[in-house]
C-alpha atoms as a PDB file:
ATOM      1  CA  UNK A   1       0.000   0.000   0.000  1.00  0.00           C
ATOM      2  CA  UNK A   2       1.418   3.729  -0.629  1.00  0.00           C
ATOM      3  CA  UNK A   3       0.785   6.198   1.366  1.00  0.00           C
ATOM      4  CA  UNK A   4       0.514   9.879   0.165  1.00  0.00           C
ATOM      5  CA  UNK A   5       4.418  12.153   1.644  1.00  0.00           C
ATOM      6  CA  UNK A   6       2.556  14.703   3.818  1.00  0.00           C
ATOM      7  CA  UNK A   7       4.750  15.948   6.153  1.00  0.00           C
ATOM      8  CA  UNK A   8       3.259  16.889   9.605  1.00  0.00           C
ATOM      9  CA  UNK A   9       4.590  20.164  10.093  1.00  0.00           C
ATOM     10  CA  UNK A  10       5.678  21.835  13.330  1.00  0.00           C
ATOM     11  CA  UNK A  11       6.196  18.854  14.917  1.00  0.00           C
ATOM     12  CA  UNK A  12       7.963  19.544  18.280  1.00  0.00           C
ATOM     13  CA  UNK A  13       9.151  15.964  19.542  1.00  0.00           C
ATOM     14  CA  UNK A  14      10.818  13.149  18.860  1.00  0.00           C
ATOM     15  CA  UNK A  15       8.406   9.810  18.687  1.00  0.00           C
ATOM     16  CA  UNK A  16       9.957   6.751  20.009  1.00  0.00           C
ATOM     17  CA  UNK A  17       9.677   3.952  22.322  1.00  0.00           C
ATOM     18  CA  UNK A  18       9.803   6.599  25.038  1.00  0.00           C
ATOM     19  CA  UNK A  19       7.133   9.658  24.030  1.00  0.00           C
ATOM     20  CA  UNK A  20       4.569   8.644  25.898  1.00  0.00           C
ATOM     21  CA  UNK A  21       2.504   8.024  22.517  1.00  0.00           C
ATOM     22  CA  UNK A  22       0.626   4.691  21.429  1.00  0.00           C
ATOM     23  CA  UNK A  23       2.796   2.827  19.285  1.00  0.00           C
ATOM     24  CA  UNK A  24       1.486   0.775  16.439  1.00  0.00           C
ATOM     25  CA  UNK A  25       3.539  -1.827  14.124  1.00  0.00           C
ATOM     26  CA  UNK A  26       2.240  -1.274  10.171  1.00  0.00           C
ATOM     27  CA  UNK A  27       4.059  -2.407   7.745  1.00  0.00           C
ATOM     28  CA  UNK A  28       7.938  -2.153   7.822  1.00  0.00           C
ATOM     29  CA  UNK A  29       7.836   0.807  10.619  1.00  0.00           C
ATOM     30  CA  UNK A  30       5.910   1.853  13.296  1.00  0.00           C
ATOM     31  CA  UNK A  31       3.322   4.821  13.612  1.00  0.00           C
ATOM     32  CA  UNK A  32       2.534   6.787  16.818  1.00  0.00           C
ATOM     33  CA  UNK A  33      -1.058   7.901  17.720  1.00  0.00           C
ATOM     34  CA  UNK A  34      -0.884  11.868  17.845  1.00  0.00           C
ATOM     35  CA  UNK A  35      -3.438  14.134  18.158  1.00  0.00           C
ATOM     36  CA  UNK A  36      -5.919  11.643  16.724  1.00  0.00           C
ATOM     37  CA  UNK A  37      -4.006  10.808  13.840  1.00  0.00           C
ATOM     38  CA  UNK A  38      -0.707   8.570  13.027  1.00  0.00           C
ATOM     39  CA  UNK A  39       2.904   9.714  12.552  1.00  0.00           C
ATOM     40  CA  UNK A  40       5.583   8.167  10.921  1.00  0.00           C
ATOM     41  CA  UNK A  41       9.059   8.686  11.074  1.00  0.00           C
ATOM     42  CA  UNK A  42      10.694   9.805   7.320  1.00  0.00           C
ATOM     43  CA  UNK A  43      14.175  11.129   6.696  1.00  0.00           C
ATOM     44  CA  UNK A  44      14.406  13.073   9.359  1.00  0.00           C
ATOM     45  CA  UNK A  45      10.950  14.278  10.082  1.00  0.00           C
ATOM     46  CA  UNK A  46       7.240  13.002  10.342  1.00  0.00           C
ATOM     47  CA  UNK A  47       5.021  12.528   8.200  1.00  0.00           C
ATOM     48  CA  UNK A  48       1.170  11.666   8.283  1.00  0.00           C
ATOM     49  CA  UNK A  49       0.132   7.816   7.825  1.00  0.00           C
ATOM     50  CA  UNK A  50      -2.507   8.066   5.973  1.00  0.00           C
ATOM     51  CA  UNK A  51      -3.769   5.375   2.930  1.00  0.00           C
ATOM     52  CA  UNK A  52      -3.948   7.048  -0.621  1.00  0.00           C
ATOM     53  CA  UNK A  53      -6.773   5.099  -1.895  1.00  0.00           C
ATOM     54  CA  UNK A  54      -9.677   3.291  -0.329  1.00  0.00           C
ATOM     55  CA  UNK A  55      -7.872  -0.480   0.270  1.00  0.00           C
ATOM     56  CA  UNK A  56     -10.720  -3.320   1.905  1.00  0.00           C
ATOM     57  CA  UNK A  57      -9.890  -5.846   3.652  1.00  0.00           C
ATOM     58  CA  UNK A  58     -11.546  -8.850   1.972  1.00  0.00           C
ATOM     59  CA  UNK A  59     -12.488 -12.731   4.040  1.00  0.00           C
ATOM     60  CA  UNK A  60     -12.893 -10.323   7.154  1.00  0.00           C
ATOM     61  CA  UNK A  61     -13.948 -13.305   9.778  1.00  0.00           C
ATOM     62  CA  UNK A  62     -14.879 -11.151  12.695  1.00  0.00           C
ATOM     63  CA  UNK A  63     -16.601  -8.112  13.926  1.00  0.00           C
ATOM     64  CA  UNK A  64     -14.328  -5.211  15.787  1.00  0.00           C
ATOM     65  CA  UNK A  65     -15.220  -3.567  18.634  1.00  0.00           C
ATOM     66  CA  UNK A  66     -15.076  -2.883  22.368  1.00  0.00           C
ATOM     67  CA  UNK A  67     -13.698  -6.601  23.525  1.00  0.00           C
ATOM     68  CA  UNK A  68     -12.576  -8.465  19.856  1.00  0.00           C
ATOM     69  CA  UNK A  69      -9.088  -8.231  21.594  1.00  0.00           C
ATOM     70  CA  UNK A  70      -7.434  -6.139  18.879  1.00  0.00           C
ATOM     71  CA  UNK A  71      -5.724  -2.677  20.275  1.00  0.00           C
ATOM     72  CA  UNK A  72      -8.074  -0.480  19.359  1.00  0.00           C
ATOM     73  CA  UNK A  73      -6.766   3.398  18.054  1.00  0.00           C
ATOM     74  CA  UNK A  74      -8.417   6.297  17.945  1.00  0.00           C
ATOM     75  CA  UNK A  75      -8.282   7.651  14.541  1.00  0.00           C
ATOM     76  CA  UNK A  76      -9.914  11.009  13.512  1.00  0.00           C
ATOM     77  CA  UNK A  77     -13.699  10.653  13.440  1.00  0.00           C
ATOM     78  CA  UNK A  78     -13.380   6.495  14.035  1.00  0.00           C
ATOM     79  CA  UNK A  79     -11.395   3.792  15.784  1.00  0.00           C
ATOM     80  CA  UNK A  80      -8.919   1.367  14.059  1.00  0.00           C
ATOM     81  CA  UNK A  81      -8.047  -1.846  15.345  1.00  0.00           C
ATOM     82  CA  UNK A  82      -4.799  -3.490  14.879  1.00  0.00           C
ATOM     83  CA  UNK A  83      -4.903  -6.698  12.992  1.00  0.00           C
ATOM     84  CA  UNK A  84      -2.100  -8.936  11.522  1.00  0.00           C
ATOM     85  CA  UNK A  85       0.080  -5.447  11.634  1.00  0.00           C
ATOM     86  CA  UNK A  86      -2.283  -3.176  10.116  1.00  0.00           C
ATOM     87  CA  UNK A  87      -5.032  -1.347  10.839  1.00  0.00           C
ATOM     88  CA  UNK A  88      -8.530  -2.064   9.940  1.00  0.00           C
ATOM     89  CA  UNK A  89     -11.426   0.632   9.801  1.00  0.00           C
ATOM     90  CA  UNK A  90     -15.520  -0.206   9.607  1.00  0.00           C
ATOM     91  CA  UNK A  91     -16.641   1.522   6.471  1.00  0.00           C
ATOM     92  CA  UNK A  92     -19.697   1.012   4.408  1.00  0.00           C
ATOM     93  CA  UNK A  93     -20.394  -2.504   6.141  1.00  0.00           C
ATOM     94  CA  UNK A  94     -17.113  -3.929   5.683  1.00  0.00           C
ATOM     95  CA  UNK A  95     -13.734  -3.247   6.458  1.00  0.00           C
ATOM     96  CA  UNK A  96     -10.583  -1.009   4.974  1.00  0.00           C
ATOM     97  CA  UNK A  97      -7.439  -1.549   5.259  1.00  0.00           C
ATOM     98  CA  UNK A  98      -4.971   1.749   6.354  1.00  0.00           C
END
């Protein structure tokens, strides 16, 4: 999956194992929950983890929610859960993939 290179700007600190900010494996690097959204460290800076296209997650064998033992991570206007080191998403009855 690509995501789009938007930098977050002004960011004042450092994430790491040590910032006090939810960390979450995706991919080949980890994000950190900030602010309600996900940062990613990028030559030297952070940028925003965001998917550039809608991705679903197809043979989804279980409902998320409060309990489904997933970490569950607030995200904007939603929650993601963490599944098989990604993040899944409800949308539209089904679910994405980010």
């Amino acid at each position: 999956m690509t995501t789009a290179h938007a930098e977050h700007l002004e960011h004042s600190h450092i994430h790491g194992p040590t910032c006090g900010h939810v960390a979450v494996p995706h991919q080949d690097h980890v994000d950190y929950v900030h602010d309600g959204h996900l940062h990613r460290e990028h030559d030297g800076h952070f940028d925003e983890c965001e998917p550039a296209a809608h991705v679903e997650h197809t043979a989804h064998d279980h409902e998320h929610g409060p309990g489904c033992g997933h970490v569950a991570v607030p995200h904007g206007d939603h929650v993601d859960y963490i599944h098989d080191g990604h993040r899944h998403a409800a949308h539209n009855g089904h679910y994405d993939d980010h």
